[in-house]
C-alpha atoms as a PDB file:
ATOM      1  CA  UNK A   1      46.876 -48.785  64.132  1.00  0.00           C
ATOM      2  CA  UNK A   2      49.107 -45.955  64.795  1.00  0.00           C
ATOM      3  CA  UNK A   3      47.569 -42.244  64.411  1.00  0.00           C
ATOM      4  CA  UNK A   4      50.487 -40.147  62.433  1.00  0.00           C
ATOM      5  CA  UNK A   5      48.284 -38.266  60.490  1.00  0.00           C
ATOM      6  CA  UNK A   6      45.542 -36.121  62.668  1.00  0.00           C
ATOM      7  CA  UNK A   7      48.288 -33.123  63.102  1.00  0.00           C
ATOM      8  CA  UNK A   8      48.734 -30.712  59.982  1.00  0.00           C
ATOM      9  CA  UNK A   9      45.715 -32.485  58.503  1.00  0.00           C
ATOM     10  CA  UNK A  10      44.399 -29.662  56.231  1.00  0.00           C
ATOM     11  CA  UNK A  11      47.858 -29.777  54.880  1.00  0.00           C
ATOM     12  CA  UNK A  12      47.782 -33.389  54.381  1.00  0.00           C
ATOM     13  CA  UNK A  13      44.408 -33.336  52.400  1.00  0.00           C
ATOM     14  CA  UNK A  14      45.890 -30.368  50.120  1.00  0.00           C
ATOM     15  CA  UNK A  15      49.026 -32.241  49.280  1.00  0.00           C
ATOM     16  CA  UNK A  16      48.454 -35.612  49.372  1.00  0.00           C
ATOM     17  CA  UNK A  17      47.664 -37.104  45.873  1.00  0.00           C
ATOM     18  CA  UNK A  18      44.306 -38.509  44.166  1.00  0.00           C
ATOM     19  CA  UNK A  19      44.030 -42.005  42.633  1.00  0.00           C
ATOM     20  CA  UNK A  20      43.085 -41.901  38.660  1.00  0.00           C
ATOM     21  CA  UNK A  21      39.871 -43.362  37.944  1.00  0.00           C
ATOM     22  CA  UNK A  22      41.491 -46.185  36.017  1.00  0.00           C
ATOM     23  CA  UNK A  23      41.992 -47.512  39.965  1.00  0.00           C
ATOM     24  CA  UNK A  24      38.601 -47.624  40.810  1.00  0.00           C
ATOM     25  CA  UNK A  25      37.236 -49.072  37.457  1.00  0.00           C
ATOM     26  CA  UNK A  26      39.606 -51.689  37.863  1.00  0.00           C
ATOM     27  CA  UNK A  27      38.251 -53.100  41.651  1.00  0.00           C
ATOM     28  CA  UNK A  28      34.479 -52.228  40.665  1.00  0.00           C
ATOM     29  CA  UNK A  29      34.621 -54.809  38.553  1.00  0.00           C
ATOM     30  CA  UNK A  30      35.321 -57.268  40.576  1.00  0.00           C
ATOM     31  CA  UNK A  31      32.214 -56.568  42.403  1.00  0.00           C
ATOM     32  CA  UNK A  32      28.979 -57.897  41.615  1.00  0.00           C
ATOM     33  CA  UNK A  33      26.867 -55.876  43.744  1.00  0.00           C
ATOM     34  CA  UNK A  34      27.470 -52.142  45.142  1.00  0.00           C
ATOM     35  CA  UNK A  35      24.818 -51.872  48.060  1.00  0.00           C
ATOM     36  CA  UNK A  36      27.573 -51.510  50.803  1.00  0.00           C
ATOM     37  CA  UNK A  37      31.391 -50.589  51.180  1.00  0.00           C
ATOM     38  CA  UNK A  38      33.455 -49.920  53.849  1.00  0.00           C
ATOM     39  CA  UNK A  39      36.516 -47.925  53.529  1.00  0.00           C
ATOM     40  CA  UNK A  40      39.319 -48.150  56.536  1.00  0.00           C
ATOM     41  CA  UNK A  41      41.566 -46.036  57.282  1.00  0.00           C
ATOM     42  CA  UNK A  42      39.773 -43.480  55.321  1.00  0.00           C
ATOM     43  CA  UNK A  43      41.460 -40.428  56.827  1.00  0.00           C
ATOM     44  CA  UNK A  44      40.060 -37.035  55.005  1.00  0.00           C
ATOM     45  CA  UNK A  45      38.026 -39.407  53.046  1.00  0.00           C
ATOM     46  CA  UNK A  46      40.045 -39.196  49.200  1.00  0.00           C
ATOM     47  CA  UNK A  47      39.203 -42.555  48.652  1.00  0.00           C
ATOM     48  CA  UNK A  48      35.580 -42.603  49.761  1.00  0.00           C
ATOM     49  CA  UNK A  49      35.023 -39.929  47.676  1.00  0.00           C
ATOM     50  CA  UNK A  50      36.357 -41.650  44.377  1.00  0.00           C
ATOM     51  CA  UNK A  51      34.064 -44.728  45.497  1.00  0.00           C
ATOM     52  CA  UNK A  52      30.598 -42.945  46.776  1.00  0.00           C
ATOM     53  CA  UNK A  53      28.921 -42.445  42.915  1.00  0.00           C
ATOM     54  CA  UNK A  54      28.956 -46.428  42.778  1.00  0.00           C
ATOM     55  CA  UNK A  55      27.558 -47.433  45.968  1.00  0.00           C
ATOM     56  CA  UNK A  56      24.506 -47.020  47.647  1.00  0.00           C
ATOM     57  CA  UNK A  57      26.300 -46.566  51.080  1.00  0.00           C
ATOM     58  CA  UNK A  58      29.501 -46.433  52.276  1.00  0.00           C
ATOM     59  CA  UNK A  59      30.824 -46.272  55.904  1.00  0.00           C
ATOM     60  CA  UNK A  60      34.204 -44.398  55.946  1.00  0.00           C
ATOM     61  CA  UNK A  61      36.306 -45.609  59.276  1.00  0.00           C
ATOM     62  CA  UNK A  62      39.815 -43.948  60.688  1.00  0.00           C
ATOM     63  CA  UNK A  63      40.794 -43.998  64.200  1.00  0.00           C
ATOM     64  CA  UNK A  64      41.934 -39.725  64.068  1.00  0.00           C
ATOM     65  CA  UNK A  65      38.710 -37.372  64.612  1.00  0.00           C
ATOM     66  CA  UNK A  66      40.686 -34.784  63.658  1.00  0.00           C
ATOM     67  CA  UNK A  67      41.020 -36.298  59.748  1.00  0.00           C
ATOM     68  CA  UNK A  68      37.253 -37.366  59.704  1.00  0.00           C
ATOM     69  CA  UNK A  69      36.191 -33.595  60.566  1.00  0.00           C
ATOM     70  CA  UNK A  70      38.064 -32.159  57.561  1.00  0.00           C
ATOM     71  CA  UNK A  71      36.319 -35.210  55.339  1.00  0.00           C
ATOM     72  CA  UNK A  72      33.766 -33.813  52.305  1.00  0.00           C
ATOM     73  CA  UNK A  73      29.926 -34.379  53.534  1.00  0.00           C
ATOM     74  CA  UNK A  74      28.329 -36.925  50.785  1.00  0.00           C
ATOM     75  CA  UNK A  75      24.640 -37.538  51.414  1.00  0.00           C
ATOM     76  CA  UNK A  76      25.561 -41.407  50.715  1.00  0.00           C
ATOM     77  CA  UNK A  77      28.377 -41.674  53.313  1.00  0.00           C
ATOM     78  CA  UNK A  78      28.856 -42.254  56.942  1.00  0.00           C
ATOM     79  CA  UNK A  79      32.185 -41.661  58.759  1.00  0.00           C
ATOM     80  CA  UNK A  80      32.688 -43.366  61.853  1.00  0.00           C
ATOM     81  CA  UNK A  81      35.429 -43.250  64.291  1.00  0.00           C
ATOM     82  CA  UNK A  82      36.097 -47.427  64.874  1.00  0.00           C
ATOM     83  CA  UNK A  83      39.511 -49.330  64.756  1.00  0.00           C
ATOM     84  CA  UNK A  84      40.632 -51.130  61.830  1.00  0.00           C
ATOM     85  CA  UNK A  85      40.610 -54.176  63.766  1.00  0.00           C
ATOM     86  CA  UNK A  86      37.804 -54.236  66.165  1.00  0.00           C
ATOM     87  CA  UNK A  87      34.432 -52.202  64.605  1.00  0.00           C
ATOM     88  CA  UNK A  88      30.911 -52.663  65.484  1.00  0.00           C
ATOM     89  CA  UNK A  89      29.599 -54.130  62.214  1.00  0.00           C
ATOM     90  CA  UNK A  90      27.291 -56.607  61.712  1.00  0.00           C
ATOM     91  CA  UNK A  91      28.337 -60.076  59.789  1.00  0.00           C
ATOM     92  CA  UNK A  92      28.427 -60.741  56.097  1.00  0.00           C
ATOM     93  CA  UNK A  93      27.694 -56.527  55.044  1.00  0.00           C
ATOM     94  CA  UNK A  94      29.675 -55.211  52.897  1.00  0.00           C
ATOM     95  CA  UNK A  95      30.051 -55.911  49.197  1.00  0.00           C
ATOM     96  CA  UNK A  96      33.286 -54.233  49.318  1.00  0.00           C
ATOM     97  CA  UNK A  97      35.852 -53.304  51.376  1.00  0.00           C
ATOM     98  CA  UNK A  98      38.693 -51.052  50.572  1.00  0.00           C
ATOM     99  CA  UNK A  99      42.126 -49.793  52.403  1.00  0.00           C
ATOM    100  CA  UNK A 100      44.268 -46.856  50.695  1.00  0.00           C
ATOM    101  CA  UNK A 101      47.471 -45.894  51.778  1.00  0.00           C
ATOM    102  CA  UNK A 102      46.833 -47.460  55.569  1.00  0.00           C
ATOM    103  CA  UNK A 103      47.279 -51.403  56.139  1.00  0.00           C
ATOM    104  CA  UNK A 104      50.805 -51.004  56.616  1.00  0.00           C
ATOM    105  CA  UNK A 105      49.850 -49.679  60.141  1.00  0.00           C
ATOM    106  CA  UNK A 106      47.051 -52.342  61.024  1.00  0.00           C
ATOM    107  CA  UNK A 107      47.624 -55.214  63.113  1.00  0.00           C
ATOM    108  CA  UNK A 108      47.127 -57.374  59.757  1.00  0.00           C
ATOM    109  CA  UNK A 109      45.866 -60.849  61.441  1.00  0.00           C
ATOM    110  CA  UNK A 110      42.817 -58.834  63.469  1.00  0.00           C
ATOM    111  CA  UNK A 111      42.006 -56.697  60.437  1.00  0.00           C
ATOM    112  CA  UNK A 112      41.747 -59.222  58.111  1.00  0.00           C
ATOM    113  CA  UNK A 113      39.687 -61.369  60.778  1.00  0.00           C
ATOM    114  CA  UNK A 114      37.260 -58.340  60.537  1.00  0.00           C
ATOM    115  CA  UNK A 115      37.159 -58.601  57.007  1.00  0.00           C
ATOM    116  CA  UNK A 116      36.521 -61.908  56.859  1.00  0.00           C
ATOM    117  CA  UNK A 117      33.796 -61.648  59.629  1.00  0.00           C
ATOM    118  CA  UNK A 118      32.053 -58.492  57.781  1.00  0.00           C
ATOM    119  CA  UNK A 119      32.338 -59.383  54.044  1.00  0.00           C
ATOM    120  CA  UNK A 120      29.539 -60.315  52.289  1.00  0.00           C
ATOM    121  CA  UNK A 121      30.065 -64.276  50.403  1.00  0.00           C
ATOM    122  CA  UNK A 122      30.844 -62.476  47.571  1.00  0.00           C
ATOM    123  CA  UNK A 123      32.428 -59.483  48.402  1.00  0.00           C
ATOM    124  CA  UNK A 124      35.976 -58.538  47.725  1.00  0.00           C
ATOM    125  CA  UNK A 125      38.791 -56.766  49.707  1.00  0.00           C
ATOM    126  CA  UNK A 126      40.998 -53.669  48.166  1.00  0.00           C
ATOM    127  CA  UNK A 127      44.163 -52.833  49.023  1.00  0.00           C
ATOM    128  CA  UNK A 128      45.578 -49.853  47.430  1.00  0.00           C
ATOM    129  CA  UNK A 129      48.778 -47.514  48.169  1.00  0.00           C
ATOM    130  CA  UNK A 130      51.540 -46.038  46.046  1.00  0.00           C
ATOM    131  CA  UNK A 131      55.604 -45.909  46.393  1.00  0.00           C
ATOM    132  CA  UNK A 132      58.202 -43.579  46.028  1.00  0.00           C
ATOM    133  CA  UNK A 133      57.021 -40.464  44.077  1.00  0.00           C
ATOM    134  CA  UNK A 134      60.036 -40.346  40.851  1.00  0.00           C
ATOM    135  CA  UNK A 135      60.624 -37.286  39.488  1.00  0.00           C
ATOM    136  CA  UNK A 136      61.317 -36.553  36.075  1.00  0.00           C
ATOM    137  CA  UNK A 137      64.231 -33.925  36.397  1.00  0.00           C
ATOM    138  CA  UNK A 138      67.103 -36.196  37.207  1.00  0.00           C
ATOM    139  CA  UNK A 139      69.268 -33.189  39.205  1.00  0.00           C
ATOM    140  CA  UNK A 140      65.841 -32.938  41.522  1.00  0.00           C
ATOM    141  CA  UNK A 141      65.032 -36.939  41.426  1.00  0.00           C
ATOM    142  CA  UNK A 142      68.799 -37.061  42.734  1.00  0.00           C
ATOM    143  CA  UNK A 143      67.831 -35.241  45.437  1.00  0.00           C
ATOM    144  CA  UNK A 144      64.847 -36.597  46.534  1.00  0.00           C
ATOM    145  CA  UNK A 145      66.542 -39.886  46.949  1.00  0.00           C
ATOM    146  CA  UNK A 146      69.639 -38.609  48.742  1.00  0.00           C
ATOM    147  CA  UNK A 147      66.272 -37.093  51.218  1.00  0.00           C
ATOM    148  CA  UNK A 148      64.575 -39.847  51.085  1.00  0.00           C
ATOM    149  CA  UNK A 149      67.342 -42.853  51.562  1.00  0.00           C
ATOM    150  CA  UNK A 150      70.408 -41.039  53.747  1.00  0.00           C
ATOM    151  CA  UNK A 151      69.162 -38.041  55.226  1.00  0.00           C
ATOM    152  CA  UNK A 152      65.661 -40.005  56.619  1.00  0.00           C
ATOM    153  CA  UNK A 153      67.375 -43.002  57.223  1.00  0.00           C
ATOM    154  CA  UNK A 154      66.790 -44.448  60.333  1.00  0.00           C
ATOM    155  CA  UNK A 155      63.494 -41.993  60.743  1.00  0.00           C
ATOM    156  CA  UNK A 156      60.657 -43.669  59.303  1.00  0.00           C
ATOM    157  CA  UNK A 157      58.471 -46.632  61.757  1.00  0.00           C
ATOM    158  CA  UNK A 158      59.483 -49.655  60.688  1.00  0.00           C
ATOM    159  CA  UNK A 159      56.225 -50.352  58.658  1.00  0.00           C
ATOM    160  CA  UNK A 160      57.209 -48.330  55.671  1.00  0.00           C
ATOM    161  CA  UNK A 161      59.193 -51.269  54.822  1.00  0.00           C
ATOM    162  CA  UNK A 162      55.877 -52.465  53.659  1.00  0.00           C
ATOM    163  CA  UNK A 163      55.671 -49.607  51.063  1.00  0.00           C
ATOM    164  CA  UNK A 164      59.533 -49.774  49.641  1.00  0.00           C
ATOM    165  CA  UNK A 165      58.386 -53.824  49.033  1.00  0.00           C
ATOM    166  CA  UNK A 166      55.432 -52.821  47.035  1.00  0.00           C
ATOM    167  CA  UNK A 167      52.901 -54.242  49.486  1.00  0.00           C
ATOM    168  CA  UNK A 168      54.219 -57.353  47.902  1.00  0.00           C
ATOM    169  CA  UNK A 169      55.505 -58.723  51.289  1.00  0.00           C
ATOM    170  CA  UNK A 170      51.999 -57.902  53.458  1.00  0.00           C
ATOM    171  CA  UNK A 171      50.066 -61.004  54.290  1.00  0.00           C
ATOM    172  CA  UNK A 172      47.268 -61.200  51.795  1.00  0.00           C
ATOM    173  CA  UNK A 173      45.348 -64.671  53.204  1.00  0.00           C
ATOM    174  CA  UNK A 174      42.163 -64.295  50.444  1.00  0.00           C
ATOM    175  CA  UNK A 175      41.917 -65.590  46.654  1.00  0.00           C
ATOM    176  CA  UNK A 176      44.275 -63.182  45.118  1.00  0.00           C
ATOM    177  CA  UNK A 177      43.026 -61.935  42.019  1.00  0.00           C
ATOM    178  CA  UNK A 178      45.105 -60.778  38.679  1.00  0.00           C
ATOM    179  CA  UNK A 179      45.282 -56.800  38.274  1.00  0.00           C
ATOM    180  CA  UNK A 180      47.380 -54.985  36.021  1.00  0.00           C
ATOM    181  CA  UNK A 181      50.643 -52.467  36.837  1.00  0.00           C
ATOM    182  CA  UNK A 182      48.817 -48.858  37.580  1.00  0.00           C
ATOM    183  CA  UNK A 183      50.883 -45.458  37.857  1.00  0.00           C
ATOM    184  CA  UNK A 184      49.897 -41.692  38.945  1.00  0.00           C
ATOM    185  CA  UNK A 185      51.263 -39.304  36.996  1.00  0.00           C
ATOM    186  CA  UNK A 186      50.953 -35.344  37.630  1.00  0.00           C
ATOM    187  CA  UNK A 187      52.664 -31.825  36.496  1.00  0.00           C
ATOM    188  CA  UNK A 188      52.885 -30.465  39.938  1.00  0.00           C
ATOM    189  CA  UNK A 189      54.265 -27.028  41.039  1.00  0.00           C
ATOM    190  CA  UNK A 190      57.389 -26.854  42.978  1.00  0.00           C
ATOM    191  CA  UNK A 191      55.470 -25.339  45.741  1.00  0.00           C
ATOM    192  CA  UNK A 192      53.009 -28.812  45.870  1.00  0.00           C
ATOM    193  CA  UNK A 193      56.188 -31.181  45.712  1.00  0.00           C
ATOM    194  CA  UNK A 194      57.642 -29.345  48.671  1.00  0.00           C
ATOM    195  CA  UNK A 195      53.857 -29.646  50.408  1.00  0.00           C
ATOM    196  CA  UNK A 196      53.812 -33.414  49.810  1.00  0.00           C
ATOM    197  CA  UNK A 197      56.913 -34.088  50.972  1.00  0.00           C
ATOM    198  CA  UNK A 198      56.395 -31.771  54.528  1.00  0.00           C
ATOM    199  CA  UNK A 199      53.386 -34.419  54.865  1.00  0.00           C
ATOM    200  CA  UNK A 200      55.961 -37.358  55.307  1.00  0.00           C
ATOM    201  CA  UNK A 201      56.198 -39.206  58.828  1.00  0.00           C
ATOM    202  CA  UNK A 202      59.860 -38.918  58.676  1.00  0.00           C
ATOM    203  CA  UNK A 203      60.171 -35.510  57.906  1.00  0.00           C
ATOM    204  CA  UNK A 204      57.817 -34.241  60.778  1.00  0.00           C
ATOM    205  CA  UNK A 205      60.042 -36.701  62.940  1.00  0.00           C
ATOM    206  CA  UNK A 206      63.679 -35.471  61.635  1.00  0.00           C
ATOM    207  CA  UNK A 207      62.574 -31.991  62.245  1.00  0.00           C
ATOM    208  CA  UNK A 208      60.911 -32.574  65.713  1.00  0.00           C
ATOM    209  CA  UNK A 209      64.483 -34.047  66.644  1.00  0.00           C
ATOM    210  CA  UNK A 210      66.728 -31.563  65.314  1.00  0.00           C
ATOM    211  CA  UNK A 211      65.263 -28.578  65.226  1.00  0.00           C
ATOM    212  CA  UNK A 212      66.114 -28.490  60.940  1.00  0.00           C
ATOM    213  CA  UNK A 213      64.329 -28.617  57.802  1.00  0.00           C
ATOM    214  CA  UNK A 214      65.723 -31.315  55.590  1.00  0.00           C
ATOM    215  CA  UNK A 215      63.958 -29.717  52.639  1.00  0.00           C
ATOM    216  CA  UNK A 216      65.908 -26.818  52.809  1.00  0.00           C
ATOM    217  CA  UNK A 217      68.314 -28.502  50.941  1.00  0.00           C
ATOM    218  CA  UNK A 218      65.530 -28.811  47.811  1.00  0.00           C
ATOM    219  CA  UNK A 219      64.056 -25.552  48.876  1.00  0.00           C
ATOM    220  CA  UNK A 220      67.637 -23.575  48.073  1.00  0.00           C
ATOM    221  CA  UNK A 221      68.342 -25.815  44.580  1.00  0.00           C
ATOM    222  CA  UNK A 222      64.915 -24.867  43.157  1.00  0.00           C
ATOM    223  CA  UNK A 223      65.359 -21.029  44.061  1.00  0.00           C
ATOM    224  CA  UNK A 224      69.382 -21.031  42.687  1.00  0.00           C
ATOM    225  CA  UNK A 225      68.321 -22.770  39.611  1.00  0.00           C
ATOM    226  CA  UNK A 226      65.170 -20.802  38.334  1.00  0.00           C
ATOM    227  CA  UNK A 227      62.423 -23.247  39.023  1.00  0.00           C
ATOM    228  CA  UNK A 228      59.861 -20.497  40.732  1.00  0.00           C
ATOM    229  CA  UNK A 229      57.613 -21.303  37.641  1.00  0.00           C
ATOM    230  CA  UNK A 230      58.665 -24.574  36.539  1.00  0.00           C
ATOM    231  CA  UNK A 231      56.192 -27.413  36.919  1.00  0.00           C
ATOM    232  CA  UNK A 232      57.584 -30.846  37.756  1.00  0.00           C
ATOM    233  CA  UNK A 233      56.840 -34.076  35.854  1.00  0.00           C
ATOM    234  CA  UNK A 234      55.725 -36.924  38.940  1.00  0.00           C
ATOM    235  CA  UNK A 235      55.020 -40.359  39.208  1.00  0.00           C
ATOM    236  CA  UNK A 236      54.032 -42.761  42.160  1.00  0.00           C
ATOM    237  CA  UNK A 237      53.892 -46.389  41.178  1.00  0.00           C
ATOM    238  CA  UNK A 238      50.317 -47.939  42.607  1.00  0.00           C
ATOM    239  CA  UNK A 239      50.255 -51.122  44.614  1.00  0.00           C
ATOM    240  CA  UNK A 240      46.756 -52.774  44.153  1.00  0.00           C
ATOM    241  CA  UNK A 241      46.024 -56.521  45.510  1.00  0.00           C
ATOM    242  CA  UNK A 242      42.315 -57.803  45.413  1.00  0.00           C
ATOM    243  CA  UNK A 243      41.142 -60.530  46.961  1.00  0.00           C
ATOM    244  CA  UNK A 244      38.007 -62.532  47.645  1.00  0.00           C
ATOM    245  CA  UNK A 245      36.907 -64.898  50.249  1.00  0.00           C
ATOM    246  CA  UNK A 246      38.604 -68.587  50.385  1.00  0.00           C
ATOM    247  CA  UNK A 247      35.966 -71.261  50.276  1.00  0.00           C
ATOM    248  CA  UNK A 248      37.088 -72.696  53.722  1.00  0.00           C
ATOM    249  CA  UNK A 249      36.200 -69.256  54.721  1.00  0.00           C
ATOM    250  CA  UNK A 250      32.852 -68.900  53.138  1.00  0.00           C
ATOM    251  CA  UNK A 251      31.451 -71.944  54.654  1.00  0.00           C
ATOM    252  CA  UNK A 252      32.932 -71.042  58.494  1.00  0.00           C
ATOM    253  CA  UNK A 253      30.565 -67.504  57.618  1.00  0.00           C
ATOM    254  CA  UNK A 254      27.631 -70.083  57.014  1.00  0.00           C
ATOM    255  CA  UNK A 255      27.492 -71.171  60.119  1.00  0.00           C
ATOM    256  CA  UNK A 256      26.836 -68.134  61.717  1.00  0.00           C
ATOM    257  CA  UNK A 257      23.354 -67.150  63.158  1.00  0.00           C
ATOM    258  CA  UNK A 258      21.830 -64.581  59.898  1.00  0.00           C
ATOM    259  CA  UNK A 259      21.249 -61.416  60.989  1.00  0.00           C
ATOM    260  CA  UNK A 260      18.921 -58.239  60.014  1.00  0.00           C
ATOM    261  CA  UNK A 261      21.157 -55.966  57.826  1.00  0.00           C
ATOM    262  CA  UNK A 262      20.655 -52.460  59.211  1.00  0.00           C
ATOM    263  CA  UNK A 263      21.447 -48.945  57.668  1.00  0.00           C
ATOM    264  CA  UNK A 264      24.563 -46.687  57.703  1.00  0.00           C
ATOM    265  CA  UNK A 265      22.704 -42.909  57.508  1.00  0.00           C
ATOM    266  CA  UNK A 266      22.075 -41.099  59.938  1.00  0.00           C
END
């Protein structure tokens, strides 16, 4: 898993957006039982924080120390510094495990193994991100694509692709269960677009290599056009796949010795 995310953190937990609720009522309940979860890639911990009033314990992993620092305490919560596809945990523990934003950077047949290994019989697998944010003006939206699709081109790691396909095109190798089309939708400030969009990979990378800021472009429109108080109408589409243990699977777990559980807290 590549680390893109540990510099500027604080900036990327200010700016980065929050999943509605409607995506966590809609993988809770596909789970029976909420003893354990394990979040990957948790970074500053947004999504552990949505999930923590449900479960009785939750292990937040992310490979950047830096990100896991900066995460909110939560008496119910453990964060760990392990790789997505090597941890330390024991067989058959978790009721749920959950990825937001982040398996388009893992090394998808050893991560999955992991799940496999570490799910409980039962247990079900989350995989959440969201796409391109779509704005509502269409003179800014025009710009944000010209940013996003000419300007960036050739600047983002060739596992975004995984996000412009809608996580439709990752290898998903578990019972694949039916979930409805989920959106975010926010007013935000121009000041917070501009933040969210200095958090992209390709942006840090386009500046690092020529010494410019390609949002000075969007910076200049917004103060020539009056928008120092104007609040922007956003969107990000949500990707959301669920999945649960195929039976060939279950029964290669039964074979394995049982083991004591054991307790995340500290």
């Amino acid at each position: 898993m590549k680390d893109l995310f540990s510099e500027q953190s604080h900036i990327y937990q200010q700016a980065r957006p929050s999943y509605p609720h409607a995506v966590i009522a809609e993988i809770l309940k596909h789970v029976p039982h909420k003893q354990f979860a394990w979040d990957c890639g948790a970074g500053l911990g947004q999504f552990t924080q949505l999930l923590s009033p449900y479960f009785e314990q939750i292990v937040a992993t992310d490979l950047s120390a830096q990100q896991l620092k900066q995460a909110h305490y939560l008496e119910n919560v453990s964060y760990q510094i392990q790789h997505a596809e090597k941890t330390s945990f024991h067989d058959q523990t978790f009721d749920l495990v959950t990825v937001a934003q982040a398996i388009h950077w893992f090394d998808f047949d050893a991560f999955y193994a992991e799940v496999q290994r570490t799910l409980k019989p039962d247990g079900v697998l989350a995989v959440i991100g969201y796409g391109l944010i779509q704005i509502q003006d269409v003179a800014v939206n025009r710009l944000l694509q010209s940013l996003y699709y000419e300007t960036l081109k050739g600047y983002w790691d060739a596992e975004r692709k995984y996000i412009d396909e809608g996580y439709a095109t990752i290898p998903f190798p578990f019972d694949e269960l039916h979930v409805p089309r989920l959106k975010m939708h926010y007013q935000w400030s121009v000041d917070q677009f501009l933040n969210y969009l200095s958090t992209w990979s390709a942006l840090k990378k386009y500046k690092k290599e020529n010494q410019q800021d390609p949002l000075k472009k969007l910076a200049e429109f917004f103060q020539e056009h009056g928008y120092k108080h104007a609040l922007l109408n956003v969107e990000f589409p949500i990707f959301l796949r669920i999945g649960r243990l195929k039976s060939s699977q279950m029964k290669k777990n039964a074979k394995r010795p049982s083991i004591m559980r054991y307790s995340f807290k500290s």
